[in-house]
N, C-alpha and C. Protein backbone atom coordinates (compact mmCIF):
# COMPACT_ATOMS: atom_id res chain seq x y z
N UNK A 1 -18.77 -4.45 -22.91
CA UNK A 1 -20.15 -4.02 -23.02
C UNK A 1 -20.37 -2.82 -22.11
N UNK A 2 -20.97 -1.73 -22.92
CA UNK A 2 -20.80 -0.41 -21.97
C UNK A 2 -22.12 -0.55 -21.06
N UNK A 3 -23.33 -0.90 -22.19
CA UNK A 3 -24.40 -0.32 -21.33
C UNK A 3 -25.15 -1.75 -20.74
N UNK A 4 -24.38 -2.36 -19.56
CA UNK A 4 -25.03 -3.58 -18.79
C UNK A 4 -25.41 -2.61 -17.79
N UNK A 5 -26.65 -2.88 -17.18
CA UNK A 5 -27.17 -2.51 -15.92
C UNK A 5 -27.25 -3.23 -14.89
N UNK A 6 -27.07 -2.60 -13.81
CA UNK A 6 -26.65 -2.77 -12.90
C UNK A 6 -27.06 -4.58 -12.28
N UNK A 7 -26.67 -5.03 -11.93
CA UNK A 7 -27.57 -6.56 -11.20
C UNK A 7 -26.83 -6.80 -9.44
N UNK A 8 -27.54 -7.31 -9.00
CA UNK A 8 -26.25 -7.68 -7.77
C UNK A 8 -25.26 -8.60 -8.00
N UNK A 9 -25.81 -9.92 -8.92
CA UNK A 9 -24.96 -10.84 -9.32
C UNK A 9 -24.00 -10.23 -10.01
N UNK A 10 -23.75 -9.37 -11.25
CA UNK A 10 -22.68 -8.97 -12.11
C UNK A 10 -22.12 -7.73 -10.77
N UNK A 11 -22.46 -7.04 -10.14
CA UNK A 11 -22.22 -6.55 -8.78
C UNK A 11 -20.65 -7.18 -7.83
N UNK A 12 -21.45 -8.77 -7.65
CA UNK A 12 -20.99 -9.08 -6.81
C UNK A 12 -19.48 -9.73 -7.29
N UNK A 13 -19.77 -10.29 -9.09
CA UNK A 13 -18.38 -10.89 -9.64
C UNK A 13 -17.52 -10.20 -10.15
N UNK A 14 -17.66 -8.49 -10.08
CA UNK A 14 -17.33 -7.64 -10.39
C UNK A 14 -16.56 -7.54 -9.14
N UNK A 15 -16.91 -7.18 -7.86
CA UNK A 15 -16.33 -6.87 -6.78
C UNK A 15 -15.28 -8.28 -6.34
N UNK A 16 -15.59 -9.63 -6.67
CA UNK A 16 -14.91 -10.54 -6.74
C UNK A 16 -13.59 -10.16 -7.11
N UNK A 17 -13.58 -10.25 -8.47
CA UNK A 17 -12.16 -10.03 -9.31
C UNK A 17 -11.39 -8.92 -8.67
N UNK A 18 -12.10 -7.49 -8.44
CA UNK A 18 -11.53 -6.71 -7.62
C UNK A 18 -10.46 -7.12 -6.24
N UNK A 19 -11.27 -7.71 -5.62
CA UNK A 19 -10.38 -8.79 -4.22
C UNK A 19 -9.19 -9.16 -4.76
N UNK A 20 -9.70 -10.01 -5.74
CA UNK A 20 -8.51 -10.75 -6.19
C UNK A 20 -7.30 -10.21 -7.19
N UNK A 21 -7.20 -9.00 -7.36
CA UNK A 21 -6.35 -7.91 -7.34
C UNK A 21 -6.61 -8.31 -9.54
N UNK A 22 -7.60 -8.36 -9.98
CA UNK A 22 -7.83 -7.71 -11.40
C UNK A 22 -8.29 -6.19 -11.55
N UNK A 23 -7.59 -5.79 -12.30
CA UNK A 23 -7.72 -4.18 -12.44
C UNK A 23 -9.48 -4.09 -13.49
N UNK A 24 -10.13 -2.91 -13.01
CA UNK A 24 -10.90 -2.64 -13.23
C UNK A 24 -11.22 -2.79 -14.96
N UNK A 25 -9.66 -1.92 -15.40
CA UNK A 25 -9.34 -1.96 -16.90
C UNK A 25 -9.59 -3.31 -17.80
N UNK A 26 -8.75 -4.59 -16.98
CA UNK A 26 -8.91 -6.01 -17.10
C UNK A 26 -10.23 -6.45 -17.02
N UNK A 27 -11.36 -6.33 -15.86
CA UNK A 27 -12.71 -6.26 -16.00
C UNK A 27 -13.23 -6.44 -16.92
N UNK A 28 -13.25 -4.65 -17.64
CA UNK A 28 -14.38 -4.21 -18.46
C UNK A 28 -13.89 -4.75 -20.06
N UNK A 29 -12.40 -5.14 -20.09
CA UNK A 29 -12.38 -6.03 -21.25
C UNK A 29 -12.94 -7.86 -21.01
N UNK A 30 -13.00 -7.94 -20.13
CA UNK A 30 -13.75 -9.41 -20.17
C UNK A 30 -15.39 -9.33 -20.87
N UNK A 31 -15.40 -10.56 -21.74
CA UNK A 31 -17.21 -10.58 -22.42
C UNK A 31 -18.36 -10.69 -20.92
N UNK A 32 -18.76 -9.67 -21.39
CA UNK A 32 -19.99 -10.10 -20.72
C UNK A 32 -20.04 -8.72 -19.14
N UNK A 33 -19.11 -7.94 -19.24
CA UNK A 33 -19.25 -7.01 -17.78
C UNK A 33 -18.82 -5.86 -18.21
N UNK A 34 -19.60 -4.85 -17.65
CA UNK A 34 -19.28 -3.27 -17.53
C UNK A 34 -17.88 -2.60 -18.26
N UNK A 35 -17.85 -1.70 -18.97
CA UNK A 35 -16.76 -0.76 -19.09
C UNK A 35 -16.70 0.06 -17.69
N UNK A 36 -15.09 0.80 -18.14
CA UNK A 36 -15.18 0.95 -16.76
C UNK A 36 -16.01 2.34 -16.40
N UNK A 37 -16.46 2.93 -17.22
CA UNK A 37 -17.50 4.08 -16.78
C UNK A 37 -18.44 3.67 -16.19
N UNK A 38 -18.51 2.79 -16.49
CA UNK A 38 -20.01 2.27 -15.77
C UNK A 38 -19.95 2.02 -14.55
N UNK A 39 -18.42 1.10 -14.30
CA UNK A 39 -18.07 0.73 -12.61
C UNK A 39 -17.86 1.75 -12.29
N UNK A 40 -17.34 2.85 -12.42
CA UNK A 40 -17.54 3.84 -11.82
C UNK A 40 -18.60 4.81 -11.66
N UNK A 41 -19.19 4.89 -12.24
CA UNK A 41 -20.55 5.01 -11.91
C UNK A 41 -21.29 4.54 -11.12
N UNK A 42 -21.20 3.18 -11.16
CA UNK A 42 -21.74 2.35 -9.83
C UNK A 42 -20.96 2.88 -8.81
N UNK A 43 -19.65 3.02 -8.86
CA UNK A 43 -19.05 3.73 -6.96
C UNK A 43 -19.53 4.58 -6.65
N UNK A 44 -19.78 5.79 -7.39
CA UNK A 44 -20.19 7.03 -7.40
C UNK A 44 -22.03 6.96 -7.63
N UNK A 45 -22.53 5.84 -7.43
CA UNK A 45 -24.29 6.01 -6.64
C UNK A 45 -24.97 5.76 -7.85
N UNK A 46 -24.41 6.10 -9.40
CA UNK A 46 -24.76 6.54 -10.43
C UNK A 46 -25.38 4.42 -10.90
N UNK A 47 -26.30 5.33 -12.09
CA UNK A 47 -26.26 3.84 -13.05
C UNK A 47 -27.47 2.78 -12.48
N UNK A 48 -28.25 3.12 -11.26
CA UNK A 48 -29.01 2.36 -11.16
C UNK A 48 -28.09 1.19 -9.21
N UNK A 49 -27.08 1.50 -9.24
CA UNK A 49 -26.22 1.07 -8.35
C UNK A 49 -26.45 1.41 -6.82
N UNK A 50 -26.76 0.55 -5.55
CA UNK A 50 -27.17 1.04 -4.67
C UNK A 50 -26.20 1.78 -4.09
N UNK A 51 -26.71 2.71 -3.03
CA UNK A 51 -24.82 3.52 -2.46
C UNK A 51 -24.52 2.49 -1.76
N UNK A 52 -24.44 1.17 -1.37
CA UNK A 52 -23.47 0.24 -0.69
C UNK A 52 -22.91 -0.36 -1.40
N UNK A 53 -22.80 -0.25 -2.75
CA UNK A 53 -22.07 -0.52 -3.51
C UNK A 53 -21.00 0.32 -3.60
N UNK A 54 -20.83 1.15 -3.06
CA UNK A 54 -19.27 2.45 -2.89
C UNK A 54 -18.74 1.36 -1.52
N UNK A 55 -19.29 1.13 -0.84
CA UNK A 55 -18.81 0.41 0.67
C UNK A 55 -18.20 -0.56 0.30
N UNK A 56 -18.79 -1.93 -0.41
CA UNK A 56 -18.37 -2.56 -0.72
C UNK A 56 -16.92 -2.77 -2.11
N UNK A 57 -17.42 -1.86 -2.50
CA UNK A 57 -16.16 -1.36 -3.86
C UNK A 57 -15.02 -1.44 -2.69
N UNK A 58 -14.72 -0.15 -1.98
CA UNK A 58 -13.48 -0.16 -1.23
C UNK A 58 -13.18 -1.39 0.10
N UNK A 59 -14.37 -2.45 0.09
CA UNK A 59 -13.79 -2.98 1.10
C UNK A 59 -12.85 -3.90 0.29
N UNK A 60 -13.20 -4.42 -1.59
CA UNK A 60 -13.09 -5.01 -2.65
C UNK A 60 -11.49 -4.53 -2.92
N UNK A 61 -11.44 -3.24 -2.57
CA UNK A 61 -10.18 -2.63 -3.27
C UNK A 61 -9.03 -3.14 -1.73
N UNK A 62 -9.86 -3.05 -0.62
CA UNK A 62 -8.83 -3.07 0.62
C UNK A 62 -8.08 -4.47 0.76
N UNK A 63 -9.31 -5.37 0.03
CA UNK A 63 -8.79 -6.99 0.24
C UNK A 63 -7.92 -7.20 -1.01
N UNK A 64 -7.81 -6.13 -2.24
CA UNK A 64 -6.88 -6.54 -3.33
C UNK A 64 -5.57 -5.89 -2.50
N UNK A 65 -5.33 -5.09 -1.49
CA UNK A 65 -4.61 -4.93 -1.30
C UNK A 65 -3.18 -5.92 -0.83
N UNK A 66 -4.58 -6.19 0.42
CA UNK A 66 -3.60 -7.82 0.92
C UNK A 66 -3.42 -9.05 0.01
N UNK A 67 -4.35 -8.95 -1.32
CA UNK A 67 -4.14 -10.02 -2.01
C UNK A 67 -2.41 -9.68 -2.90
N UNK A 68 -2.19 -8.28 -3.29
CA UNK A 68 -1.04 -8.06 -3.54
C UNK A 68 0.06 -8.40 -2.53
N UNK A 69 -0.07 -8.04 -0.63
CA UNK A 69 0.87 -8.31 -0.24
C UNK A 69 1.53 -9.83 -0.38
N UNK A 70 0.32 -10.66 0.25
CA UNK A 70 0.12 -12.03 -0.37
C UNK A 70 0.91 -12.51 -1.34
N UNK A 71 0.85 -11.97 -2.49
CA UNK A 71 1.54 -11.85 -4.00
C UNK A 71 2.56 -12.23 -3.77
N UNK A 72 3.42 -10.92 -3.15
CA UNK A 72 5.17 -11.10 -2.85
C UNK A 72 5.42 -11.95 -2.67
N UNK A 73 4.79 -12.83 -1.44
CA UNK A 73 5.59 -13.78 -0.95
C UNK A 73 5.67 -15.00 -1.86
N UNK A 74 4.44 -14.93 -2.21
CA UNK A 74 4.24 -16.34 -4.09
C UNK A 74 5.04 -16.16 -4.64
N UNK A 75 5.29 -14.83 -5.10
CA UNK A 75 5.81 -14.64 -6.47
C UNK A 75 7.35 -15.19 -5.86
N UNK A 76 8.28 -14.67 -5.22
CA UNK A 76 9.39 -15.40 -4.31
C UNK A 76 9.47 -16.78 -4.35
N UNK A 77 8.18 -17.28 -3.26
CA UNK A 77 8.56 -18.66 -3.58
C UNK A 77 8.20 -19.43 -4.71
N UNK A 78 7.71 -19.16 -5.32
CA UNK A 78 7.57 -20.25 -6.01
C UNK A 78 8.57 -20.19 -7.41
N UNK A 79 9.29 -18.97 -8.06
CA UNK A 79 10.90 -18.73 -8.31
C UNK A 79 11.57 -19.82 -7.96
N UNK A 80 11.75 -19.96 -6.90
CA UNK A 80 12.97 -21.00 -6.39
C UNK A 80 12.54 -22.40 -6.62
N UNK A 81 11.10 -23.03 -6.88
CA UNK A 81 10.83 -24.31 -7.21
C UNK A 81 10.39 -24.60 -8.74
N UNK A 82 10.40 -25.70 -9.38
CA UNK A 82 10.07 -25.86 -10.40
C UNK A 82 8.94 -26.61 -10.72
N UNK A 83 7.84 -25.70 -11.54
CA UNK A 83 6.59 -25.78 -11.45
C UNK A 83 6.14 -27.18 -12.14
N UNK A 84 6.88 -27.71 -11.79
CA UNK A 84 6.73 -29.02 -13.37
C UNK A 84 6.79 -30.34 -11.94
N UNK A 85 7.59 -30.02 -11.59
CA UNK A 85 8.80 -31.26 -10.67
C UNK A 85 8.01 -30.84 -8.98
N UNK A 86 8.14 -29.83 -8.82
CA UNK A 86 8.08 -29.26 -7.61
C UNK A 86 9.34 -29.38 -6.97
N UNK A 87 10.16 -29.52 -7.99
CA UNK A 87 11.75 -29.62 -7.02
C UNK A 87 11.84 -28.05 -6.82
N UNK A 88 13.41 -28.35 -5.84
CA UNK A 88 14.03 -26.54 -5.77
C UNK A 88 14.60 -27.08 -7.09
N UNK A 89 14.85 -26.05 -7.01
CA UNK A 89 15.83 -25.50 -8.74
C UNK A 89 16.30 -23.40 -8.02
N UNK A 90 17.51 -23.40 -8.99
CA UNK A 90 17.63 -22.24 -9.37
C UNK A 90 17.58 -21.49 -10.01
N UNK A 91 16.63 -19.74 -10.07
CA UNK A 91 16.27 -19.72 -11.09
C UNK A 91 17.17 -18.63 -11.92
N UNK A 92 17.02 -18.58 -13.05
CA UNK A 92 17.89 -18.01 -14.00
C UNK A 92 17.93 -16.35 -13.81
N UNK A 93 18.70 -15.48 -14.62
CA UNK A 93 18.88 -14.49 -14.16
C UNK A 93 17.47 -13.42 -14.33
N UNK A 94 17.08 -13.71 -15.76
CA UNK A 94 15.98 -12.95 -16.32
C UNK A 94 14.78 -13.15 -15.44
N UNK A 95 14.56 -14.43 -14.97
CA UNK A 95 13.89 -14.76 -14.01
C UNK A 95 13.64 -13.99 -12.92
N UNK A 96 15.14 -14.03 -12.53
CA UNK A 96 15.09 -13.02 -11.07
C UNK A 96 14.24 -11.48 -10.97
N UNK A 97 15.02 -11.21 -12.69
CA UNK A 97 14.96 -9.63 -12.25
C UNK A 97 13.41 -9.37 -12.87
N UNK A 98 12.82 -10.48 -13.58
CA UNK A 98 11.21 -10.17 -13.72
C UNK A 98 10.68 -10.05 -12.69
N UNK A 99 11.14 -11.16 -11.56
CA UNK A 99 9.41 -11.19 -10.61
C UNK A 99 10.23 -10.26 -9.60
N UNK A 100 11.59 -9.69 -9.62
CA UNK A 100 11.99 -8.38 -8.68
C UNK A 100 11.27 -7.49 -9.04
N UNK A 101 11.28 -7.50 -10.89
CA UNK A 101 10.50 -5.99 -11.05
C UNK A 101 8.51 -6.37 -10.01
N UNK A 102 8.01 -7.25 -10.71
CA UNK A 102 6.61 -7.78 -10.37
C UNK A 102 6.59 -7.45 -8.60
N UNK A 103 7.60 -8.15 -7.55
CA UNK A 103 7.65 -8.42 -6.25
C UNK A 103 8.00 -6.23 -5.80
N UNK A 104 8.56 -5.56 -6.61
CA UNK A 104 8.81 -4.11 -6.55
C UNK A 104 7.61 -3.31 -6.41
N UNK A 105 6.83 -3.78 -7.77
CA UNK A 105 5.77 -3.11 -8.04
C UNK A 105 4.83 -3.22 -7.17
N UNK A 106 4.08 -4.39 -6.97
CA UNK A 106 3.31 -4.94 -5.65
C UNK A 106 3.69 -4.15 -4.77
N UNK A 107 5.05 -4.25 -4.06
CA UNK A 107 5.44 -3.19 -3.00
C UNK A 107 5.31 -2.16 -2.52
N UNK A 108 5.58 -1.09 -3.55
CA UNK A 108 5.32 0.20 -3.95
C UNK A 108 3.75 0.55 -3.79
N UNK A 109 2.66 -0.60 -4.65
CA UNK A 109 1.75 -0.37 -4.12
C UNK A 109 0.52 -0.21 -2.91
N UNK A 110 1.07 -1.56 -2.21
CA UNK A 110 0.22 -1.49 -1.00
C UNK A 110 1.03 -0.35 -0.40
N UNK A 111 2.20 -0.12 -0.27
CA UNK A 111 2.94 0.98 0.64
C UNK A 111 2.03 1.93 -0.05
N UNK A 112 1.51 2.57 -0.72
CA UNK A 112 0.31 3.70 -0.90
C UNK A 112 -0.40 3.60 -0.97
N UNK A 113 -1.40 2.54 -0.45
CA UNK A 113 -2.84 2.33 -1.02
C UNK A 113 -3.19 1.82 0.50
N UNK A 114 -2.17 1.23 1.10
CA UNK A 114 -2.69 1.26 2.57
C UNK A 114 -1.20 1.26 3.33
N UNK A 115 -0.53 2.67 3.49
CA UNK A 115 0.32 2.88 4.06
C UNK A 115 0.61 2.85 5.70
N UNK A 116 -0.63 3.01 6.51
CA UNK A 116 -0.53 2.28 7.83
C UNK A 116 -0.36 1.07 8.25
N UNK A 117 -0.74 -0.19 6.77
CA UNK A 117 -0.12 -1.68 6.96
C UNK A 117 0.84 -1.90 6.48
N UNK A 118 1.78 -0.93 5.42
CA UNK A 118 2.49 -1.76 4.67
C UNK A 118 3.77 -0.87 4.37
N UNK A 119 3.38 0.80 4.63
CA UNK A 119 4.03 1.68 4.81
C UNK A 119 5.09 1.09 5.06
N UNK A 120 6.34 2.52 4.50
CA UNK A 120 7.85 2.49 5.64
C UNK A 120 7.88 3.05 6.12
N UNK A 121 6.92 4.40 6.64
CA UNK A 121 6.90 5.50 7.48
C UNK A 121 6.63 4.73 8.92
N UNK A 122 7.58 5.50 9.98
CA UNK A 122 6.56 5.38 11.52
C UNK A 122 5.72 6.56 11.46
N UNK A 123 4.86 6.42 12.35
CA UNK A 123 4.40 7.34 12.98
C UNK A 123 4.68 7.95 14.31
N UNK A 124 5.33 8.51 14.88
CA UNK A 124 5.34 8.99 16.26
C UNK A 124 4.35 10.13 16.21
N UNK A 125 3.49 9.28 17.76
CA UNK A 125 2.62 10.24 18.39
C UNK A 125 3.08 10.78 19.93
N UNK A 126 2.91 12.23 20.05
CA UNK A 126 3.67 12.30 21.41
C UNK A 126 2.82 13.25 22.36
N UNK A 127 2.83 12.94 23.24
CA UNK A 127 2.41 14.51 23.99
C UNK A 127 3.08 15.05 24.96
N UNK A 128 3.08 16.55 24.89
CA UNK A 128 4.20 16.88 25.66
C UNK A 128 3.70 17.43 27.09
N UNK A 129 3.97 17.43 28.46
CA UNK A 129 3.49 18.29 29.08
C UNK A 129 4.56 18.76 29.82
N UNK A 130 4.60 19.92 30.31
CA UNK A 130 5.61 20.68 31.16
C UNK A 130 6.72 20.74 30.05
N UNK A 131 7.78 21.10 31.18
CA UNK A 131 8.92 20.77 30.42
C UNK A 131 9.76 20.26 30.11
N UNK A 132 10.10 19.99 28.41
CA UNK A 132 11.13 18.58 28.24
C UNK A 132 12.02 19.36 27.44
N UNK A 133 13.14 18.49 27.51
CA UNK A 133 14.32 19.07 27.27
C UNK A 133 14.60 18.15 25.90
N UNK A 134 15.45 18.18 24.97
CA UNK A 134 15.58 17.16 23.90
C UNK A 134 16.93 17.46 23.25
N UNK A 135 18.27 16.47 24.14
CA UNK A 135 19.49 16.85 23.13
C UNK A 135 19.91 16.37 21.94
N UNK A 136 19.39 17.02 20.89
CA UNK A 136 20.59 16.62 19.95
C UNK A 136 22.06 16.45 19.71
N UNK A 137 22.31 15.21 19.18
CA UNK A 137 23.55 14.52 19.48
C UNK A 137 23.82 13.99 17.82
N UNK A 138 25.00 14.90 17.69
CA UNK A 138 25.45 14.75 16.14
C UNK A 138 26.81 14.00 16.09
N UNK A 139 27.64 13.16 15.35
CA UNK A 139 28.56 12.22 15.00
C UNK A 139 29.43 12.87 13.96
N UNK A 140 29.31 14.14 13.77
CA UNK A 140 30.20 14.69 12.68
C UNK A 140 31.11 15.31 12.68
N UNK A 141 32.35 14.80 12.27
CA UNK A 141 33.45 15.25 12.27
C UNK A 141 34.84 14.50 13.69
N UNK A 142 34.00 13.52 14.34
CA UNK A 142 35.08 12.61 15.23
C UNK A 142 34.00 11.56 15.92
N UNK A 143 34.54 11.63 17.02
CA UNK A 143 34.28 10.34 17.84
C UNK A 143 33.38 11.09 19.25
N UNK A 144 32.67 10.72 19.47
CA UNK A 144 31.42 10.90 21.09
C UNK A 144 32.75 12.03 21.82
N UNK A 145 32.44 12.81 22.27
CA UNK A 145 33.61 13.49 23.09
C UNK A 145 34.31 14.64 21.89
N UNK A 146 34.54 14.52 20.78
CA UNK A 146 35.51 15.45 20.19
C UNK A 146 34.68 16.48 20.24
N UNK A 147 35.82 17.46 19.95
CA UNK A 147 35.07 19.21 19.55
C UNK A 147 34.46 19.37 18.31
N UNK A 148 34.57 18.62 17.76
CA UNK A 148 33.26 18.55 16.61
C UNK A 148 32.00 18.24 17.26
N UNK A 149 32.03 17.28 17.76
CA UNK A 149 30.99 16.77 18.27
C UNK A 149 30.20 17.66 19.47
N UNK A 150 30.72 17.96 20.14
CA UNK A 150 30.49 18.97 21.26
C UNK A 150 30.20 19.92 20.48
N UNK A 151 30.84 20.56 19.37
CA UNK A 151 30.19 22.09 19.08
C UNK A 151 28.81 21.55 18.40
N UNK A 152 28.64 20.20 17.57
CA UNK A 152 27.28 20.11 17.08
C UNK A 152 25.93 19.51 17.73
N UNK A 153 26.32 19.20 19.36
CA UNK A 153 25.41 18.74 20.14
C UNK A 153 24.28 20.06 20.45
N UNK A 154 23.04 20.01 20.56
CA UNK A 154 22.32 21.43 20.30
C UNK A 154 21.64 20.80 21.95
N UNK A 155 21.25 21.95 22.76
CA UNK A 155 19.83 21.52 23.52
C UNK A 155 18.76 22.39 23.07
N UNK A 156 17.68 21.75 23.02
CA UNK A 156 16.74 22.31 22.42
C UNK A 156 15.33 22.41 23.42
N UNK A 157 14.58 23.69 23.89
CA UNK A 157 13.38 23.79 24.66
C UNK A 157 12.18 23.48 23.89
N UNK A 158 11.84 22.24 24.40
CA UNK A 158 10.10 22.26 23.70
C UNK A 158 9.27 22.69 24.86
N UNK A 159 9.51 23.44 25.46
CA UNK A 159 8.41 24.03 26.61
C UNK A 159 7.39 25.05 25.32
N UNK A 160 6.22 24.48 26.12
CA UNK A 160 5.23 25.59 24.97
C UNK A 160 4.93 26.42 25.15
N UNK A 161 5.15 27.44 24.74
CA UNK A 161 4.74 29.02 24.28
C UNK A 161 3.29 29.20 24.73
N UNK A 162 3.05 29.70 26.08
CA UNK A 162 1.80 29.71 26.19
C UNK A 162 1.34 31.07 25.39
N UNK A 163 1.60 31.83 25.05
CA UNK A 163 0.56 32.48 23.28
C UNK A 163 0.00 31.57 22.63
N UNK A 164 1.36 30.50 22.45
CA UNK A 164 1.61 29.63 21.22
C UNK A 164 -0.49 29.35 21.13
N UNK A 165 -0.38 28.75 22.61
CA UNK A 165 -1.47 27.75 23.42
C UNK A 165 -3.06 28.45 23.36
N UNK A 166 -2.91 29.34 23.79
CA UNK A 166 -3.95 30.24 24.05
C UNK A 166 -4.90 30.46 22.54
């Protein structure tokens, strides 16, 4: 249904499903709630939608996040038991490599959608003052000590360029 207007209740079961990691797309095919122009419209202020409804959208999208990390670990265990018995069991091959692909995908996503929790990047933050020295130390071509190694060890000045600074 394209043209439902806005309510807090259809609002709020809208932002529900969101949490619980249903795609917007999935939503607006359910009877009875918004296409998705419309939810977007509501993020974007539009449609009759208050602007804390943008606040709440992304806090909706932040908790589907963890509901995906969450995911992984289900989708894993519960593979190895049998949903009938609750015994362990082992599971078959096709098995595996479905909920690898499913346990992949999940992955991939929170690592971009909230890459400071779930990321593989570090971050190094540093500050430098005066002067530091920083040797690079390369392994190529022998062992700690050889002349390979020695010719590819670099020292390097991070003293700052006061132009640089100015």
């Amino acid at each position: 249904m394209s043209g439902l207007l806005y309510t807090d209740e259809l609002a709020e079961q809208v932002l529900d499903l969101i949490s619980q990691g249903v795609s917007i797309r999935k939503i607006s095919a359910l009877q009875g709630f918004p296409c998705r122009r419309v939810i977007h419209n509501w993020v974007n202020g539009d449609s009759g939608a208050p602007e804390e409804f943008n606040t709440r959208y992304h806090e909706a999208r932040d908790a589907m996040v963890h509901t995906f990390a969450e995911q992984i670990v289900d989708i894993a265990d519960e593979m190895m038991f049998d949903p009938e018995t609750g015994k362990e069991r082992v599971p078959e091959k096709n098995e595996i490599l479905a909920n690898k692909l499913r346990t992949e995908n999940r992955k991939w996503l929170v690592s971009r959608l909230k890459p400071d929790s779930y990321g593989d990047r570090l971050a190094l933050d540093a500050q430098v003052k005066g002067e530091t020295t920083i040797i690079v130390e390369s392994g190529i071509g022998g062992a700690p000590g050889s002349e390979a190694v020695e010719e590819a060890e670099e020292e390097v000045d991070m003293t700052p360029d006061p132009e640089v600074l100015e």
